[in-house]
Protein backbone atom coordinates (compact mmCIF):
# COMPACT_ATOMS: atom_id res chain seq x y z
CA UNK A 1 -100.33 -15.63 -30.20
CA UNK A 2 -103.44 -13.03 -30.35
CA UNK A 3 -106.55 -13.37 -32.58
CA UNK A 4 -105.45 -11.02 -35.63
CA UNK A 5 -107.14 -7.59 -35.33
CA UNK A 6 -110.38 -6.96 -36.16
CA UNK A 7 -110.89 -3.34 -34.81
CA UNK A 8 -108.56 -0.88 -34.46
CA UNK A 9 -108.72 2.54 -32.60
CA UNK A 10 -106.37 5.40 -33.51
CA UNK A 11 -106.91 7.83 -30.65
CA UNK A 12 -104.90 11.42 -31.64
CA UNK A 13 -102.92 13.64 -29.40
CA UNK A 14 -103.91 17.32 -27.50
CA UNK A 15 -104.18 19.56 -30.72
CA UNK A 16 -104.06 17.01 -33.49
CA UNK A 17 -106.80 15.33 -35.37
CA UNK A 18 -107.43 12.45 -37.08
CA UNK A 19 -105.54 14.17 -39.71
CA UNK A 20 -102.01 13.44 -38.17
CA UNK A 21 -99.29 11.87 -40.09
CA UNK A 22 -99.01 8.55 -37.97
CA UNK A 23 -102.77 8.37 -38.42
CA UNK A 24 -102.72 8.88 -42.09
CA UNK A 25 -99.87 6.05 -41.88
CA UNK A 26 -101.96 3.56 -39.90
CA UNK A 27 -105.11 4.17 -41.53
CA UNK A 28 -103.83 4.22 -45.06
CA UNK A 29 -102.02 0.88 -44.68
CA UNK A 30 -105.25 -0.74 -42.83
CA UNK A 31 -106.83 0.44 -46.26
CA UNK A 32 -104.65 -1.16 -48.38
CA UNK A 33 -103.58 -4.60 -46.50
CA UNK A 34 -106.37 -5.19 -44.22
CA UNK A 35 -109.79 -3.87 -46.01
CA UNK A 36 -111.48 -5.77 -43.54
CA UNK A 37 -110.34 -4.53 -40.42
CA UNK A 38 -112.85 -1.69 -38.66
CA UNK A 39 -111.21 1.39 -38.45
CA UNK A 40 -112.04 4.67 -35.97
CA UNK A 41 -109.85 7.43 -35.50
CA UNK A 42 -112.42 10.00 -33.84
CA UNK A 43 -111.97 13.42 -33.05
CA UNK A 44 -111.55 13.72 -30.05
CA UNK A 45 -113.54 16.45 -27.78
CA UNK A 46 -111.09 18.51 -25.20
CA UNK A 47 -112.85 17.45 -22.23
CA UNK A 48 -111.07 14.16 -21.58
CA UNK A 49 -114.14 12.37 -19.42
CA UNK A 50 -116.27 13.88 -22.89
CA UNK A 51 -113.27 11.93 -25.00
CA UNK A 52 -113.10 8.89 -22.89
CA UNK A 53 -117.18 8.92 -22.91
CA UNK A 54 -117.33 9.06 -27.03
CA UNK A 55 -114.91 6.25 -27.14
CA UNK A 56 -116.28 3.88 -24.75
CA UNK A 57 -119.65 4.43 -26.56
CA UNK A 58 -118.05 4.21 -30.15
CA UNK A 59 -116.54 1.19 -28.94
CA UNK A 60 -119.34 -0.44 -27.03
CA UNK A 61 -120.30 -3.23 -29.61
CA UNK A 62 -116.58 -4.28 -30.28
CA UNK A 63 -115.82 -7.51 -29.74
CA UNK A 64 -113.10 -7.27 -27.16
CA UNK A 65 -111.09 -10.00 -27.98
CA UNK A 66 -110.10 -9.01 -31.32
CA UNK A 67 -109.97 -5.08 -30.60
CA UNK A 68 -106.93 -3.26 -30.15
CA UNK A 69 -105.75 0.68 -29.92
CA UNK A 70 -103.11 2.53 -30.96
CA UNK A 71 -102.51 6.25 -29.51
CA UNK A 72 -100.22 8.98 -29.30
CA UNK A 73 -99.20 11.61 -27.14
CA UNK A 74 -102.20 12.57 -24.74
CA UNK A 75 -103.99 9.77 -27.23
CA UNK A 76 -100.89 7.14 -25.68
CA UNK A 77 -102.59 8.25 -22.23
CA UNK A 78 -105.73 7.46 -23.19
CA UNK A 79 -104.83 4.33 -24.85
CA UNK A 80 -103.28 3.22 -21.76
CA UNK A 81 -106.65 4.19 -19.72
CA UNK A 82 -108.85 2.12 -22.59
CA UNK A 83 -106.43 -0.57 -22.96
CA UNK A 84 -106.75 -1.10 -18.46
CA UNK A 85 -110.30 -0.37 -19.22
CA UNK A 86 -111.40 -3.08 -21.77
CA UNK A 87 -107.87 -5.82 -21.50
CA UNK A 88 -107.51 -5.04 -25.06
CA UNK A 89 -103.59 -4.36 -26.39
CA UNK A 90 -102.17 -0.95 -26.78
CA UNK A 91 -99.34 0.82 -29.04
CA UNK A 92 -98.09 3.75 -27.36
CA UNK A 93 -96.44 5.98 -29.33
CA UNK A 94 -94.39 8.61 -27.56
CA UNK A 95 -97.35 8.95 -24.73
CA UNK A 96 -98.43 11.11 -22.16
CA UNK A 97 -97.40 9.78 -18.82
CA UNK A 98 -98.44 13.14 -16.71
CA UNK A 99 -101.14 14.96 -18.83
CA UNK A 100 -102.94 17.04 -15.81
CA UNK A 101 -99.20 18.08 -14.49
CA UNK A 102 -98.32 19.23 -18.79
CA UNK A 103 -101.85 20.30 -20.00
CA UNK A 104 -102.47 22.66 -16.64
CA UNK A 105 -99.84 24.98 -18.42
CA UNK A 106 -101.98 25.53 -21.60
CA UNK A 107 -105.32 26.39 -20.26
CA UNK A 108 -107.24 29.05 -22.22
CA UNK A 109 -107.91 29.28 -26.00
CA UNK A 110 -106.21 26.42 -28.07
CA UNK A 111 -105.53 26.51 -32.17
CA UNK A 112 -105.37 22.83 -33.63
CA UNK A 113 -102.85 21.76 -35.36
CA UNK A 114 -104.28 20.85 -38.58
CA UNK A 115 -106.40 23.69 -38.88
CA UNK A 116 -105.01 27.23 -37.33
CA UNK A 117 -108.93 28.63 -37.62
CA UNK A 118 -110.07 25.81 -35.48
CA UNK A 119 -110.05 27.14 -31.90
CA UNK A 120 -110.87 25.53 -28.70
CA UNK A 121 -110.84 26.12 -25.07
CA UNK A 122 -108.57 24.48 -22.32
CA UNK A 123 -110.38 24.60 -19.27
CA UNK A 124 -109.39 24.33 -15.85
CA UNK A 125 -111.67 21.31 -14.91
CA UNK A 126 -110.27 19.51 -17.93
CA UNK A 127 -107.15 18.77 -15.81
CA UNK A 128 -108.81 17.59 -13.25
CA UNK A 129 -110.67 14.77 -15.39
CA UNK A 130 -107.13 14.17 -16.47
CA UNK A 131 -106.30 12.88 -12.57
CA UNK A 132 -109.26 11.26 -12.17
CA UNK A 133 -107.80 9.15 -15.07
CA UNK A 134 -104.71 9.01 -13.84
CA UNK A 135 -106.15 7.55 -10.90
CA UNK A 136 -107.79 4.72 -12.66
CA UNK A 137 -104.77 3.93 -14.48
CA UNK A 138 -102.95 3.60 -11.25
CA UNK A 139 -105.62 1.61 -9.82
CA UNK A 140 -106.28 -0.38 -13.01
CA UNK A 141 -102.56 -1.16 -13.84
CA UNK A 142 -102.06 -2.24 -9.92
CA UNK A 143 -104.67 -5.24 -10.41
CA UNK A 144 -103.30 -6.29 -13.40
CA UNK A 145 -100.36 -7.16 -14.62
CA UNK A 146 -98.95 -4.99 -17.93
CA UNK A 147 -97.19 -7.92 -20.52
CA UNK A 148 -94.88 -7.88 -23.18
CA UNK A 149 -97.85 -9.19 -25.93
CA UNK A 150 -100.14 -6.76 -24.30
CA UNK A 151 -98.35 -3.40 -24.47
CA UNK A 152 -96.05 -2.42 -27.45
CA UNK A 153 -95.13 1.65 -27.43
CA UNK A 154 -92.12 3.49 -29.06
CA UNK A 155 -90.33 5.97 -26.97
CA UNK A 156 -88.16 9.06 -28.56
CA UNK A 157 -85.40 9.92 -26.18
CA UNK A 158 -85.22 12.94 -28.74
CA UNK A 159 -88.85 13.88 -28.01
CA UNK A 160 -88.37 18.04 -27.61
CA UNK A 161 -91.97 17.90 -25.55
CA UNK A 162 -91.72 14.93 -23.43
CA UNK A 163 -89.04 13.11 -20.93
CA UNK A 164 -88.39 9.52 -22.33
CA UNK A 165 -87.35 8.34 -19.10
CA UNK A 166 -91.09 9.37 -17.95
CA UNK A 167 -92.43 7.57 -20.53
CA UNK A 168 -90.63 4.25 -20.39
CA UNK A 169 -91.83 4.37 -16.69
CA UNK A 170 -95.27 5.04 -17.98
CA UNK A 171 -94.90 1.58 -20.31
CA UNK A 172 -93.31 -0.61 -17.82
CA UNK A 173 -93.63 -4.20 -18.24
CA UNK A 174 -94.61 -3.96 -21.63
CA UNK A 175 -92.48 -4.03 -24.86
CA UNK A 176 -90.95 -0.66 -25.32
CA UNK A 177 -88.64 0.17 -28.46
CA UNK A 178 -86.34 2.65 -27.54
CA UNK A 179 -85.17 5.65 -30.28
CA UNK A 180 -81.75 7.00 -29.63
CA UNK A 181 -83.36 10.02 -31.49
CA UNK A 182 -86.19 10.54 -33.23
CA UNK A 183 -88.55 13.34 -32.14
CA UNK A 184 -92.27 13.92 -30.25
CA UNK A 185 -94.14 13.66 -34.15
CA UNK A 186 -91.93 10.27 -34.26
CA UNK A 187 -90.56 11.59 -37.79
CA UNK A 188 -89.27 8.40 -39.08
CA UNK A 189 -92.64 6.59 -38.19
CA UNK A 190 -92.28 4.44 -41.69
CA UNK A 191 -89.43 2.29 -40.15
CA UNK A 192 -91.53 1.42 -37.03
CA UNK A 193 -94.57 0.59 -39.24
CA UNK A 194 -93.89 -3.21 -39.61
CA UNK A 195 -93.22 -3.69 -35.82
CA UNK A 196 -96.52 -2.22 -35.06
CA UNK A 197 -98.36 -4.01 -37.24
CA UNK A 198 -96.83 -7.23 -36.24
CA UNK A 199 -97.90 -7.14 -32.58
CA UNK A 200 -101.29 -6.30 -33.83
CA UNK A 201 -100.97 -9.37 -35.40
CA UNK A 202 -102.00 -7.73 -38.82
């Protein structure tokens, strides 16, 4: 078994914010059970090599042994990409397998999510910094070996934006708990709380 948790990275999807609801989850239950564990959900810049950048910086002093990230959507990508970066554990939740092939579609002015006044712009090179991560996550996940105690990520085969079967591709060898339904916002996050916060040893 893992070292229990220490620090814990939330890393939000494209559009979202730290305000999401399985953020608000995770960080509100750290709060209550675990007042001691270091908690950073950033927002996150568009530019992914910016994103990637703040987080390896944020992230620098971490001891990497006891560090861990959870991420969803385009945040599952880059949880996978920090997770092959630094050996620490991941929980994917409903991630991103093919972000450059999605995200080329919305290019041009963005709203978020949270706030409809807060506009940003998509650009073209942005996509391109998403295959250059792909890459390393090819290269990265070739070398070493994805586990069952290393990877945990919850897949929605009723996810209206992305294609489960992608996804469970995207998470193979680790543990993957398959929803018959659900959706892409995993709705019914609550009853997938406790296995989350059991392989982060919390």
């Amino acid at each position: 078994m893992r070292d229990a948790t220490t620090h814990l990275l939330y890393l939000h999807g494209f559009r979202s914010s730290p305000q999401s609801m399985k953020a608000q989850k995770v960080a509100a239950r750290v709060r209550a059970e675990h007042p001691g564990v270091v908690w950073w959900c950033p927002p996150l810049p568009p530019s992914p090599a910016e994103a990637m950048a703040l987080v390896m910086q944020g992230t620098a002093h971490w001891p990497r042994d006891t560090t861990a990230v959870v991420g969803s959507s385009l945040g599952g990508f880059y949880a996978r990409w920090f997770s092959l970066q630094t050996g620490c554990p991941a929980v994917l939740l409903n991630p991103a397998p093919f972000p450059a092939r999605d995200l080329s579609a919305y290019i041009g002015e963005q709203t978020a999510w949270h706030d409809p006044l807060e506009r940003f712009f998509f650009q073209p090179g942005f996509v391109d910094e998403l295959q250059v991560q792909q890459a390393d996550i090819h290269r990265l996940a070739a070398r070493r070996s994805t586990t069952a105690d290393h990877l945990f990520a919850i897949v929605s085969k009723g996810d209206e934006v992305l294609d489960w079967r992608e996804m469970q591709a995207f998470c193979a060898g680790g543990t993957v708990r398959l929803l018959e339904g659900s959706d892409h916002a995993i709705s019914d996050f609550d009853g997938h709380m406790d296995a989350v916060f059991q392989f982060l040893n919390l």
